[in-house]
C-alpha atoms as a PDB file:
ATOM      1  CA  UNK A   1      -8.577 -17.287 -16.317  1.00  0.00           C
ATOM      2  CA  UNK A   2      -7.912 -15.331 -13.478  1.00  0.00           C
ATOM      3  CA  UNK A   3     -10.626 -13.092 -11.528  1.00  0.00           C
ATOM      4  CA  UNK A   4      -7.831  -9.798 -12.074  1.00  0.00           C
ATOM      5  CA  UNK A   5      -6.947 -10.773 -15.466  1.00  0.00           C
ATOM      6  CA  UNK A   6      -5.667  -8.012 -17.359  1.00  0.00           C
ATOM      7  CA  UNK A   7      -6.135  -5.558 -14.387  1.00  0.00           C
ATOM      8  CA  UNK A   8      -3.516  -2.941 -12.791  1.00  0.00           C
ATOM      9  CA  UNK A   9      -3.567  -2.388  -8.858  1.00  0.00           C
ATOM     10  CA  UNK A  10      -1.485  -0.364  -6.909  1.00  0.00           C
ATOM     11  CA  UNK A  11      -1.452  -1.149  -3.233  1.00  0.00           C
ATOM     12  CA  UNK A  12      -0.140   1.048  -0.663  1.00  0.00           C
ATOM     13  CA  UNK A  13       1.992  -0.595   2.393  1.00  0.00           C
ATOM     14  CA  UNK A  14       2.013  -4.068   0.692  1.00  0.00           C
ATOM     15  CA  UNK A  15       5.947  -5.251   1.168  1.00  0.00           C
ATOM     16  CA  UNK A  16       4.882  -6.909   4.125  1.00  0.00           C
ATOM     17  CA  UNK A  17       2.121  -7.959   6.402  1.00  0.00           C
ATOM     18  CA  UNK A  18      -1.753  -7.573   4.933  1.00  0.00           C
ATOM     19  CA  UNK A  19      -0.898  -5.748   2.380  1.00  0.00           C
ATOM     20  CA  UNK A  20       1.326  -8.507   1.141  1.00  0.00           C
ATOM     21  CA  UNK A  21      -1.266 -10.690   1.070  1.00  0.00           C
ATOM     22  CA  UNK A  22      -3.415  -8.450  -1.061  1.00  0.00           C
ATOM     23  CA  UNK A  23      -0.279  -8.264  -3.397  1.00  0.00           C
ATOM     24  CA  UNK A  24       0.711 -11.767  -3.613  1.00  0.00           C
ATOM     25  CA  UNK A  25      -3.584 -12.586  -4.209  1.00  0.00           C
ATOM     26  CA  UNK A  26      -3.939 -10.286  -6.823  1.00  0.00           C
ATOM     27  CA  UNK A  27      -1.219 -11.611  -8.753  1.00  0.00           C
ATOM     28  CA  UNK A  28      -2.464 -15.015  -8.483  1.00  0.00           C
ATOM     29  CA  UNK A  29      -5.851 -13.822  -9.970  1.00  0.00           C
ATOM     30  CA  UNK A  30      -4.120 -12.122 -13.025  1.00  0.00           C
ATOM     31  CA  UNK A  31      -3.667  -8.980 -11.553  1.00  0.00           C
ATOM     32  CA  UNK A  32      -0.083  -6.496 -12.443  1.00  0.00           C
ATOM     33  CA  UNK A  33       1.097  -4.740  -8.964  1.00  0.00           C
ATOM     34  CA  UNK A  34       2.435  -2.004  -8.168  1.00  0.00           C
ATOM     35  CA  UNK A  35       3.737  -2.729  -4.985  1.00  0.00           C
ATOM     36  CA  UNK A  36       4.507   0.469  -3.012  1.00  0.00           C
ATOM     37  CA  UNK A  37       5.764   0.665   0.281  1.00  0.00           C
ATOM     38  CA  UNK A  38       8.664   2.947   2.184  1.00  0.00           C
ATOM     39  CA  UNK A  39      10.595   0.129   3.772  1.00  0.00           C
ATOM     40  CA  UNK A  40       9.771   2.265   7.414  1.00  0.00           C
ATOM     41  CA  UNK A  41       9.208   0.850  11.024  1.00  0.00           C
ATOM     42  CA  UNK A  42       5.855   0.198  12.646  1.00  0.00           C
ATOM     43  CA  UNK A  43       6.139   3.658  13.911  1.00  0.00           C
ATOM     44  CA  UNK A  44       6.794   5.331  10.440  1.00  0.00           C
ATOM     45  CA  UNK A  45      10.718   5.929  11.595  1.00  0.00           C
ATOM     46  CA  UNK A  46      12.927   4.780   8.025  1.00  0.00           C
ATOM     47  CA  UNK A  47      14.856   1.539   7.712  1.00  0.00           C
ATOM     48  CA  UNK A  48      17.208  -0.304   5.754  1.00  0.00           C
ATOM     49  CA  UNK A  49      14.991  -2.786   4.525  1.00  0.00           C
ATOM     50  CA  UNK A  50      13.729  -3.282   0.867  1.00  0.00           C
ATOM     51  CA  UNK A  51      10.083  -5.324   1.220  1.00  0.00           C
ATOM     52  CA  UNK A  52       8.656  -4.016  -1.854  1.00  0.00           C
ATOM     53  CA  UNK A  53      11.556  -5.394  -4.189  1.00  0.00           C
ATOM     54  CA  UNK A  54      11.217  -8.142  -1.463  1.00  0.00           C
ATOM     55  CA  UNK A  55       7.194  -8.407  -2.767  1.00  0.00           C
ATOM     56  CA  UNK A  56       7.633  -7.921  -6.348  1.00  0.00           C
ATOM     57  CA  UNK A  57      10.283 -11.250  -6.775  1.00  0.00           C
ATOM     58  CA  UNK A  58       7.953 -13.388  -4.836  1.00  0.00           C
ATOM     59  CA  UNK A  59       5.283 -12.505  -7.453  1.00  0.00           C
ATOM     60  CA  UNK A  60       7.393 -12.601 -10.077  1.00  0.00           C
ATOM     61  CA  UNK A  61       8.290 -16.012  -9.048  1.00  0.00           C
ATOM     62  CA  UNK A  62       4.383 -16.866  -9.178  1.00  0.00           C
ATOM     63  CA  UNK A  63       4.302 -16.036 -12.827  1.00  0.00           C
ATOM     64  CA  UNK A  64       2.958 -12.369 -12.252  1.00  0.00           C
ATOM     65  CA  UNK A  65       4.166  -8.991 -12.773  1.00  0.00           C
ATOM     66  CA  UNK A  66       4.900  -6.554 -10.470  1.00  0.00           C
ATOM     67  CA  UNK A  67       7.029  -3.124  -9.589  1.00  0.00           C
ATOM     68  CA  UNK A  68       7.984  -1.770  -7.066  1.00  0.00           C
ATOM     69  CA  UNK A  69       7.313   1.949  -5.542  1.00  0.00           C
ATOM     70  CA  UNK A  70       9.264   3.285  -2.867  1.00  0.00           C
ATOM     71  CA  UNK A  71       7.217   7.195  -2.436  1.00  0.00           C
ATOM     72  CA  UNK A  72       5.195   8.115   0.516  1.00  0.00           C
ATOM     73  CA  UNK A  73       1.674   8.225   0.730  1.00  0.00           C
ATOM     74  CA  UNK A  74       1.889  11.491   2.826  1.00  0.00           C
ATOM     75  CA  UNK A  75       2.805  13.630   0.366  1.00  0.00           C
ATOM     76  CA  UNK A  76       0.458  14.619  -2.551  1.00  0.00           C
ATOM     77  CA  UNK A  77       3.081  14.505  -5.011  1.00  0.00           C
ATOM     78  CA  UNK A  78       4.536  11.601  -4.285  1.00  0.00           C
ATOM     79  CA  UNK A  79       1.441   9.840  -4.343  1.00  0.00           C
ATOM     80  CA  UNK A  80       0.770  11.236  -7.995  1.00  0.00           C
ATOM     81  CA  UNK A  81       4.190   9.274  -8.454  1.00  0.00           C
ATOM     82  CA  UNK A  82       2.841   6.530  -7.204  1.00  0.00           C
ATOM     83  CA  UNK A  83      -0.809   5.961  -9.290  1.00  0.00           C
ATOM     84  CA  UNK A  84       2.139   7.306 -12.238  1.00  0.00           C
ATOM     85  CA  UNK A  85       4.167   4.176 -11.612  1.00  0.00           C
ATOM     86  CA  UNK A  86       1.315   1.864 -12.484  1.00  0.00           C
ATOM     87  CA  UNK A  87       0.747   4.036 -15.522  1.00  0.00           C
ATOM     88  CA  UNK A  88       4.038   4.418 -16.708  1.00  0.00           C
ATOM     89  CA  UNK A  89       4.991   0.469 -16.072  1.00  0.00           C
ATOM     90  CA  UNK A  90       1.154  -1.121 -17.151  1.00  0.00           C
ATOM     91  CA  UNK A  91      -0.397   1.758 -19.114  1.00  0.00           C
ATOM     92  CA  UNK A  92      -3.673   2.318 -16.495  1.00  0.00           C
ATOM     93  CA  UNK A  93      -4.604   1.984 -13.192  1.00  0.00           C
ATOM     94  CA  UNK A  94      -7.692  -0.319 -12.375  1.00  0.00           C
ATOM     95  CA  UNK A  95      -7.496  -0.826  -8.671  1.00  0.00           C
ATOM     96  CA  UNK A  96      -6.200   1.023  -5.830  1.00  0.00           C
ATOM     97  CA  UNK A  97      -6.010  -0.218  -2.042  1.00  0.00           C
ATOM     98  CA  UNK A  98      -5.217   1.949   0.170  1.00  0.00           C
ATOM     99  CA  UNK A  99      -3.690  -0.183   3.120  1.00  0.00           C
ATOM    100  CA  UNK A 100      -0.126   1.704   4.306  1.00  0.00           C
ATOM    101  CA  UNK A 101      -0.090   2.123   7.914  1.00  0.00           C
ATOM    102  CA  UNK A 102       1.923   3.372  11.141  1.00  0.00           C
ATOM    103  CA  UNK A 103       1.162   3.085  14.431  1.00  0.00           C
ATOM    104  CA  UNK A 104       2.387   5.426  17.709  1.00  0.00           C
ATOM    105  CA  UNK A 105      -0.315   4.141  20.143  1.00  0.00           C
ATOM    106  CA  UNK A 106      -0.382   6.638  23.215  1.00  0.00           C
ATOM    107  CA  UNK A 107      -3.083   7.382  25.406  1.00  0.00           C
ATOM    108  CA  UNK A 108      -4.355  10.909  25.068  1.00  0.00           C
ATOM    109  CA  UNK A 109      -2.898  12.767  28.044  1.00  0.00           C
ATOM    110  CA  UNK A 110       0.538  10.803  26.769  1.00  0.00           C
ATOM    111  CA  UNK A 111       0.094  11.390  23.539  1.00  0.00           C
ATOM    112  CA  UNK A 112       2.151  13.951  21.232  1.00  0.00           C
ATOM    113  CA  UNK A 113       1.318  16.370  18.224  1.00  0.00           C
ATOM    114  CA  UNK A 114       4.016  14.862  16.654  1.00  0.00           C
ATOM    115  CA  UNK A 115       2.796  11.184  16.986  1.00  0.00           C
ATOM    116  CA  UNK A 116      -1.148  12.706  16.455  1.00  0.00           C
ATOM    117  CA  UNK A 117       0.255  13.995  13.148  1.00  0.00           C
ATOM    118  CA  UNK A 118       2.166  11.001  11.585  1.00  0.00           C
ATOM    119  CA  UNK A 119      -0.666   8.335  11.566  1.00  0.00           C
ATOM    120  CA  UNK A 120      -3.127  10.930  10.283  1.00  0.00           C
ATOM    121  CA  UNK A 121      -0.647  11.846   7.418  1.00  0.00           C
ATOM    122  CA  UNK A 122      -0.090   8.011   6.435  1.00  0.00           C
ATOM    123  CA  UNK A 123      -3.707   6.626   6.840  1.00  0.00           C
ATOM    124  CA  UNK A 124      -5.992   9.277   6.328  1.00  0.00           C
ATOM    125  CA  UNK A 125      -4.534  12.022   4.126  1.00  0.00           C
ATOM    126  CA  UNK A 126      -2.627   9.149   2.757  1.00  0.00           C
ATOM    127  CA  UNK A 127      -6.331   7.946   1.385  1.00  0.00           C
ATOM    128  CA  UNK A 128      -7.206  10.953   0.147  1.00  0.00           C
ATOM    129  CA  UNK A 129      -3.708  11.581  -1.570  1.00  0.00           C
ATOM    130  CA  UNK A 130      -3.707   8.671  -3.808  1.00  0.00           C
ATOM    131  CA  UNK A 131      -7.151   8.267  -4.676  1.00  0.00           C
ATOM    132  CA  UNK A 132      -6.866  12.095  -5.605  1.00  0.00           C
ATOM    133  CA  UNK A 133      -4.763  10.944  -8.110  1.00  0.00           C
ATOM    134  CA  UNK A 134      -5.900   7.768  -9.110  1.00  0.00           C
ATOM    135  CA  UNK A 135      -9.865   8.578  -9.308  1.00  0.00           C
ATOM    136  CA  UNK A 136      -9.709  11.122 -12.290  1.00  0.00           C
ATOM    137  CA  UNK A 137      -8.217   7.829 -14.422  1.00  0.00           C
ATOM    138  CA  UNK A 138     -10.683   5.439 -13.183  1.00  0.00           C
ATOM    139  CA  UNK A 139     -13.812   7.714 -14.388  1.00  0.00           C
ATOM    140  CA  UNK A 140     -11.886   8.672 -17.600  1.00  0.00           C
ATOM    141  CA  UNK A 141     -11.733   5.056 -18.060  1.00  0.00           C
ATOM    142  CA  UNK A 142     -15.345   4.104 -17.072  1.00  0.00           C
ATOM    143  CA  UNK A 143     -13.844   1.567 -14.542  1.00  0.00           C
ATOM    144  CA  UNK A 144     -12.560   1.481 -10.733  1.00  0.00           C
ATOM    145  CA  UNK A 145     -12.005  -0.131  -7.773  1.00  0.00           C
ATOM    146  CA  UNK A 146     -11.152   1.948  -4.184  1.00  0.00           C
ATOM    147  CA  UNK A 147     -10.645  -0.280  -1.258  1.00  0.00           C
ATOM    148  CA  UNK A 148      -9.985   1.599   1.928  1.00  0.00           C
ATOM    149  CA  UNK A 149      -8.468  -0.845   4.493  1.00  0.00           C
ATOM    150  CA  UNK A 150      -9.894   1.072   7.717  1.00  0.00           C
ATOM    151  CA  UNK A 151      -9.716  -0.905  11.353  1.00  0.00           C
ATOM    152  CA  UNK A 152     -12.117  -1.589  14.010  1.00  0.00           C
ATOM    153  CA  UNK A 153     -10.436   0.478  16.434  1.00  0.00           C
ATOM    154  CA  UNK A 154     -12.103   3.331  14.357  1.00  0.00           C
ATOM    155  CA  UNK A 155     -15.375   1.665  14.080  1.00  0.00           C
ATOM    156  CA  UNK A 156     -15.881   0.386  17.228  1.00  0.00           C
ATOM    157  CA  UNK A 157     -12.848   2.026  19.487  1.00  0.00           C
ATOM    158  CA  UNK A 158      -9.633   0.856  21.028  1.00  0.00           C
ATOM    159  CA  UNK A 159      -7.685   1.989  24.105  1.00  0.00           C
ATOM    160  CA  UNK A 160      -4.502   4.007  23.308  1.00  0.00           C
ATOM    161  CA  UNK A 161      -5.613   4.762  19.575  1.00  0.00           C
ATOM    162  CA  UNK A 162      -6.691   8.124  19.636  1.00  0.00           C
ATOM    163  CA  UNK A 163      -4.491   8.911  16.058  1.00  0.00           C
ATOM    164  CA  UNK A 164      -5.044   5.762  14.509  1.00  0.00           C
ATOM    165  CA  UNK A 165      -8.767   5.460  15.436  1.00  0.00           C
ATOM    166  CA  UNK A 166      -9.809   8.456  14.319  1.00  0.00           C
ATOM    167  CA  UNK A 167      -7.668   7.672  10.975  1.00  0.00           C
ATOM    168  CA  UNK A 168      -9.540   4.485  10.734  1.00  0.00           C
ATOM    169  CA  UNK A 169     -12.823   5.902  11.232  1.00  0.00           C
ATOM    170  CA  UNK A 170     -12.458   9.022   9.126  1.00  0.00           C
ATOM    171  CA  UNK A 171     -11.888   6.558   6.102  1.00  0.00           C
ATOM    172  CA  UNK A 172     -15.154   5.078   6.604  1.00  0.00           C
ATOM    173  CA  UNK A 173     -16.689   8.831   5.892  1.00  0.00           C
ATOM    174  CA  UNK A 174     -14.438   8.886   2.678  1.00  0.00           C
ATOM    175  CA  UNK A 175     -15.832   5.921   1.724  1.00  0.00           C
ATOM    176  CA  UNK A 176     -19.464   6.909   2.033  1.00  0.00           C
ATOM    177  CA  UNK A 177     -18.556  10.134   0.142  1.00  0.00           C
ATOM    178  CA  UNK A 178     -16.326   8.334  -2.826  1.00  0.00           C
ATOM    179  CA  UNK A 179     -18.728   6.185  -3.355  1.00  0.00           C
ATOM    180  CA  UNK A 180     -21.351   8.394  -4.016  1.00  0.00           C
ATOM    181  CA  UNK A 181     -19.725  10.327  -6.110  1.00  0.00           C
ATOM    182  CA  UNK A 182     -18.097   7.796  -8.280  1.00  0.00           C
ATOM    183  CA  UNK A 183     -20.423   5.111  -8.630  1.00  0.00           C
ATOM    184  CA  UNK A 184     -22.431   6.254 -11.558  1.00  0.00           C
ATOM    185  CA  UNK A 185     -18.874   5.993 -13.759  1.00  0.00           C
ATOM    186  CA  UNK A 186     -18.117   2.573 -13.348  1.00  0.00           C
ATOM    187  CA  UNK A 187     -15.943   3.090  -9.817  1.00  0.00           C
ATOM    188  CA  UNK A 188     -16.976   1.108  -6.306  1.00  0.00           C
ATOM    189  CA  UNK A 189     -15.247   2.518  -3.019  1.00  0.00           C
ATOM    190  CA  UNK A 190     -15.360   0.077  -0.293  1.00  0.00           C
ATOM    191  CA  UNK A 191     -13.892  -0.570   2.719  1.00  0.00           C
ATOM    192  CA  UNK A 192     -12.497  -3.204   4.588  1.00  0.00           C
ATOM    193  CA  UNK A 193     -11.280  -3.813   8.281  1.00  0.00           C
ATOM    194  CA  UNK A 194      -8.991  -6.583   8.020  1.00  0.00           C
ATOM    195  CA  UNK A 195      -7.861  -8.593  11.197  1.00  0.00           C
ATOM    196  CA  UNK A 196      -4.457 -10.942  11.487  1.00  0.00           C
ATOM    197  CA  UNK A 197      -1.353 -11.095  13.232  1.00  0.00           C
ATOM    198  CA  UNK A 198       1.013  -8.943  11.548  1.00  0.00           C
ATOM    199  CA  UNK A 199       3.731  -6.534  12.939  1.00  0.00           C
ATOM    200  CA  UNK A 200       1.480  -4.217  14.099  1.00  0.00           C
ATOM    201  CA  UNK A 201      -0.693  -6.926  16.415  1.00  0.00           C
ATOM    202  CA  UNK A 202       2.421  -8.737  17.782  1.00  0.00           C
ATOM    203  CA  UNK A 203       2.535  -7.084  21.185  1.00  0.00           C
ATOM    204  CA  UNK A 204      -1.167  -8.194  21.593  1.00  0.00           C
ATOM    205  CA  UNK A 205       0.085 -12.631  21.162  1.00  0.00           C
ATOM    206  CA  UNK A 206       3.133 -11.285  23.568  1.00  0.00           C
ATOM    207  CA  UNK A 207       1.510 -10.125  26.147  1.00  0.00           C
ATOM    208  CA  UNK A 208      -1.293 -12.757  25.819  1.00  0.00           C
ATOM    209  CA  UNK A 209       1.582 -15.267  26.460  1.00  0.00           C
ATOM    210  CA  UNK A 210       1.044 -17.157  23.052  1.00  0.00           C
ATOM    211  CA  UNK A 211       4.186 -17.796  21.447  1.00  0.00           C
ATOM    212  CA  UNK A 212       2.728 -17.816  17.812  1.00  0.00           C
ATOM    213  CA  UNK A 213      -0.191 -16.377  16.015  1.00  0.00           C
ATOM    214  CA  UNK A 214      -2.866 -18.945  15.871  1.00  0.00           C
ATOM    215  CA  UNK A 215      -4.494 -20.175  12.625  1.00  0.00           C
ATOM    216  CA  UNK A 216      -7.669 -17.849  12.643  1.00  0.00           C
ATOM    217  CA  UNK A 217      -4.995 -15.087  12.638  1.00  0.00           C
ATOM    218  CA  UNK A 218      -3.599 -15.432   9.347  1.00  0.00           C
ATOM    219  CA  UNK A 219      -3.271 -12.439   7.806  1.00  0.00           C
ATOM    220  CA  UNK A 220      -3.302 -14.057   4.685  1.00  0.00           C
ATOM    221  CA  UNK A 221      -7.332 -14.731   5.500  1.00  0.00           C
ATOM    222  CA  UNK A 222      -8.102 -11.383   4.205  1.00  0.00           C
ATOM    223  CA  UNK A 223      -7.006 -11.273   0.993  1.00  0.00           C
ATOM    224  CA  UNK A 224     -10.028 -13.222  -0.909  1.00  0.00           C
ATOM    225  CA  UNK A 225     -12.210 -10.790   0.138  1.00  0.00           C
ATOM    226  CA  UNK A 226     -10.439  -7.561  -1.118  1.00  0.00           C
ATOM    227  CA  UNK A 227      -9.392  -9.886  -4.204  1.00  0.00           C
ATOM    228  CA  UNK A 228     -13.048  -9.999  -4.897  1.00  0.00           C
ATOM    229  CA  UNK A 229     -13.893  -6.357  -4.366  1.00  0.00           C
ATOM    230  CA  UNK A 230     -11.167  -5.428  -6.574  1.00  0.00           C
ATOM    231  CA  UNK A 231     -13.010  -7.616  -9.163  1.00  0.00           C
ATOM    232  CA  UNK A 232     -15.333  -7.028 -12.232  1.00  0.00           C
ATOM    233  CA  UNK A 233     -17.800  -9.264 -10.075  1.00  0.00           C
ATOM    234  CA  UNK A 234     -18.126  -7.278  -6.576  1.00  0.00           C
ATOM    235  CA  UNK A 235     -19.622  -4.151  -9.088  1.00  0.00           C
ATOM    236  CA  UNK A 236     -22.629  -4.286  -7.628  1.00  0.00           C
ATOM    237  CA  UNK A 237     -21.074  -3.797  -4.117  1.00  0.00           C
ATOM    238  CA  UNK A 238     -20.817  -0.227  -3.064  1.00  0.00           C
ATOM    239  CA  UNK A 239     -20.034   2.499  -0.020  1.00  0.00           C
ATOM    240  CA  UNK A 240     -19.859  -0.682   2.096  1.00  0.00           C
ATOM    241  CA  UNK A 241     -18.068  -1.358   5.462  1.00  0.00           C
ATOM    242  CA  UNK A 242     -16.782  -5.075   5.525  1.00  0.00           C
ATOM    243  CA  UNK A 243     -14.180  -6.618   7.876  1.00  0.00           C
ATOM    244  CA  UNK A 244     -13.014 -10.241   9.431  1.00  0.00           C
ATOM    245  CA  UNK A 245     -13.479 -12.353  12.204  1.00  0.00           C
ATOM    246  CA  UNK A 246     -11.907 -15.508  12.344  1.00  0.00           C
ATOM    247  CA  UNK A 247     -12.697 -17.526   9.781  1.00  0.00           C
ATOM    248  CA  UNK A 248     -15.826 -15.837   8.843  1.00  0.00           C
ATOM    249  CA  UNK A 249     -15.695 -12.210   6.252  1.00  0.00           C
ATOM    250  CA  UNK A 250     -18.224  -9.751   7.750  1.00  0.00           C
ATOM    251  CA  UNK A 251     -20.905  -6.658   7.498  1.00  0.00           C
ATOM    252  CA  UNK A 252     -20.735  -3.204   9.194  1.00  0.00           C
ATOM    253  CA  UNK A 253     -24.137  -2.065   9.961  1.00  0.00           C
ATOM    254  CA  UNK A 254     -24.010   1.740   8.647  1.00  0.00           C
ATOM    255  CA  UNK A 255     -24.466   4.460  11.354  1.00  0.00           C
ATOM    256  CA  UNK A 256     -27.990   5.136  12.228  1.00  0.00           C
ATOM    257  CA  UNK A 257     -30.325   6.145  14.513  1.00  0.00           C
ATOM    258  CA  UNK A 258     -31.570   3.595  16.341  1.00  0.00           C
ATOM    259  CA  UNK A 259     -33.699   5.709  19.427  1.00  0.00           C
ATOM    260  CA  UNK A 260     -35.461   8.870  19.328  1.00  0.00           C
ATOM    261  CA  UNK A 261     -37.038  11.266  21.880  1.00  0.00           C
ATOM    262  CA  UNK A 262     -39.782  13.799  21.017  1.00  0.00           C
ATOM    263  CA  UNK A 263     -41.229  16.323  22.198  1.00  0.00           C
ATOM    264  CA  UNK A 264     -43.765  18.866  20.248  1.00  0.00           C
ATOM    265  CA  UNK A 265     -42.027  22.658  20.811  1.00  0.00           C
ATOM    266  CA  UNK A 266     -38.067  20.406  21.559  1.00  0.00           C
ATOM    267  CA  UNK A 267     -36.775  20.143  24.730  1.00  0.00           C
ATOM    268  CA  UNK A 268     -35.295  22.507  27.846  1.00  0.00           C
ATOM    269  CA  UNK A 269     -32.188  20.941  29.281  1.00  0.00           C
ATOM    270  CA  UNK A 270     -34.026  19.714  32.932  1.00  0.00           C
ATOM    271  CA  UNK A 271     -36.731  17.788  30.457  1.00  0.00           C
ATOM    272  CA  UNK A 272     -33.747  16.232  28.826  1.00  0.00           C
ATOM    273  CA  UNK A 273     -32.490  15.173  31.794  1.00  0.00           C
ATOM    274  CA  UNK A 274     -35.595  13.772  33.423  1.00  0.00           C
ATOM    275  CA  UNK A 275     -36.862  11.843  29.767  1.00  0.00           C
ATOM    276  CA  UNK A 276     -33.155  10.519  28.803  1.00  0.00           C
ATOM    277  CA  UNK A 277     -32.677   7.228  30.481  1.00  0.00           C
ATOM    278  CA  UNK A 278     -36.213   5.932  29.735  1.00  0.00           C
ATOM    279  CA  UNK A 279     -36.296   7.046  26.154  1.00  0.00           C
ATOM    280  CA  UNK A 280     -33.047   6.618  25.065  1.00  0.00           C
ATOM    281  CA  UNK A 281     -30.290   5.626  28.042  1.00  0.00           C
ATOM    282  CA  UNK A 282     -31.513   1.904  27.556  1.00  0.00           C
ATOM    283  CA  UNK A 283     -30.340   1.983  24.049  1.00  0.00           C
ATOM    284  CA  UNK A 284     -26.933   3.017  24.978  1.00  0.00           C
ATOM    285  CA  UNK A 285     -24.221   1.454  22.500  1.00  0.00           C
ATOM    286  CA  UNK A 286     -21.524  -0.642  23.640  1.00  0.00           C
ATOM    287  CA  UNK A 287     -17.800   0.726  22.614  1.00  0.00           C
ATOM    288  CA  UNK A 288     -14.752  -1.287  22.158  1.00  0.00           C
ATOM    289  CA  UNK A 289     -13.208  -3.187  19.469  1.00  0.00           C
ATOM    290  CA  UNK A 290     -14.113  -7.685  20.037  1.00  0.00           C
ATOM    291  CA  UNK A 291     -10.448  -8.944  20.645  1.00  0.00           C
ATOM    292  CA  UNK A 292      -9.181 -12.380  19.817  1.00  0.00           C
ATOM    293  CA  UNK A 293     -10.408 -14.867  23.341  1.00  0.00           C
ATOM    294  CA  UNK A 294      -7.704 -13.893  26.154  1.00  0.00           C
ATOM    295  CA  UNK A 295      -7.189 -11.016  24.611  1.00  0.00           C
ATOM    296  CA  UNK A 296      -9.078  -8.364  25.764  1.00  0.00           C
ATOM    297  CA  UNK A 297      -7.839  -4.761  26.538  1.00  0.00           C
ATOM    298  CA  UNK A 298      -4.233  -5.583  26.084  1.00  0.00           C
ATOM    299  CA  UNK A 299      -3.524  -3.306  22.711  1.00  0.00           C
ATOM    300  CA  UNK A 300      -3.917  -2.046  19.801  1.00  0.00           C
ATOM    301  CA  UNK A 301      -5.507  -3.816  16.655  1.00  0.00           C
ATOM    302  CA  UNK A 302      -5.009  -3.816  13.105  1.00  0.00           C
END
């Protein structure tokens, strides 16, 4: 018996990459795929290629089932096709991870409206398009399972990632949100900030001089965690930020407060200024996403 038995999940961006390796997991833990993904370049630009039908054969030849969906998560009716092609092929839709990506890093004064817009339409309103369409089934049903794939250059920041950064952080806030509003009907919304040498991080081994991605980089490494989420077992997990270093799954901590200052009557600005440091400048929070050793502030991240 597999952990996904008799499940349905439809994963975004999974013809190649991490998302792959959420498909190709799945299946082996009983799970039917829809795998959906354009075919397009790292920077969203169309191609010739087919990795979804590319994706769905190597499942099929592990015994699954799979189809595959070729619509873009940027537009709201296309993602209705998309949660429709689990429905129409497996009769329901159980699990949904939302994991298709672009990247057009730029710094900000380089940066374009055009490249600002494209990563926000894939990854964030991308998010919000299918599960749009996908929650409404899962609380009809009294069962769900929303896994945001989000990034630590949103969490923690990354140089050059102003679009995809605030993408990646923006889908934590969904996730608080969704999950709240769900949870009492049987759905979890998680998310997860994968790491792995895919596409997208292959500049970062290149300019580090390695010639291959080393072992800790598997992208395949973060696939039994989302595997689990996706499960009957991970109900009790909930609104939570998880991610992947090395060999070891991890824990956000959630946003807080962590120093105060206060004054009786508040503050005028010169009281602010001569109070700060001592009450709260030496609890100033480092920013920057951890980089694989050697690596650090050469790129982007996935």
């Amino acid at each position: 018996m597999g952990m996904l038995d008799g499940r349905v999940s439809v994963i975004t961006g999974s013809g190649r990459g991490i998302g792959r390796e959420f498909a190709l997991s799945m299946a082996r833990e009983g799970a039917k795929v829809v795998v959906n993904d354009v075919g397009v370049a790292l920077d969203g630009r169309g191609t010739d290629e087919d990795p979804a039908a590319n994706t769905c054969k190597e499942i099929e030849a592990l015994g699954g089932e799979a189809v595959p969906s070729y619509d873009s998560v940027t537009e709201f009716d296309a993602a209705e096709r998309i949660i429709g092609t689990a429905v129409d092929a497996f009769g329901k839709v159980d699990i949904l991870v939302n994991n298709a990506g672009i990247v057009r890093d730029r710094t900000l004064v380089k940066m374009s409206e055009e490249d600002f817009d494209a990563v926000i339409a894939v990854h964030l309103k991308g998010t919000f398009n299918c599960a749009r369409h996908a929650a409404p089934l899962m609380k009809d049903q009294g069962y769900g399972r929303i896994i945001n794939i989000s990034s630590s250059a949103g969490l923690r920041g990354n140089f050059g990632q102003t679009n995809y950064g605030a993408a990646k952080a923006a889908m934590m806030g969904l996730t608080f949100v969704w999950s709240m509003e769900l949870g009492r009907y049987g759905v979890t919304v998680n998310a997860v900030a994968p790491a792995g040498g895919t596409r997208m991080t292959a500049s970062l081994y290149e300019r580090s001089g390695r010639t291959e991605v080393p072992p800790e980089q598997d992208p395949a490494l973060n696939a039994p965690l989302v595997t689990f989420l996706a499960s009957e077992r991970a109900g009790h997990v909930n609104g939570q930020i998880l991610g992947r270093t090395d060999y070891a799954f991890t824990l956000f901590q959630h946003p807080k407060q962590v120093a105060w200052m206060w004054r009786d009557g508040g503050w005028t600005p010169e009281l602010v200024a001569e109070y700060f440091d001592q009450m709260l400048g030496q609890h100033l929070q480092h920013v920057g996403m951890v980089m694989p050793t050697g690596m650090e502030h050469q790129g982007s991240g996935s």
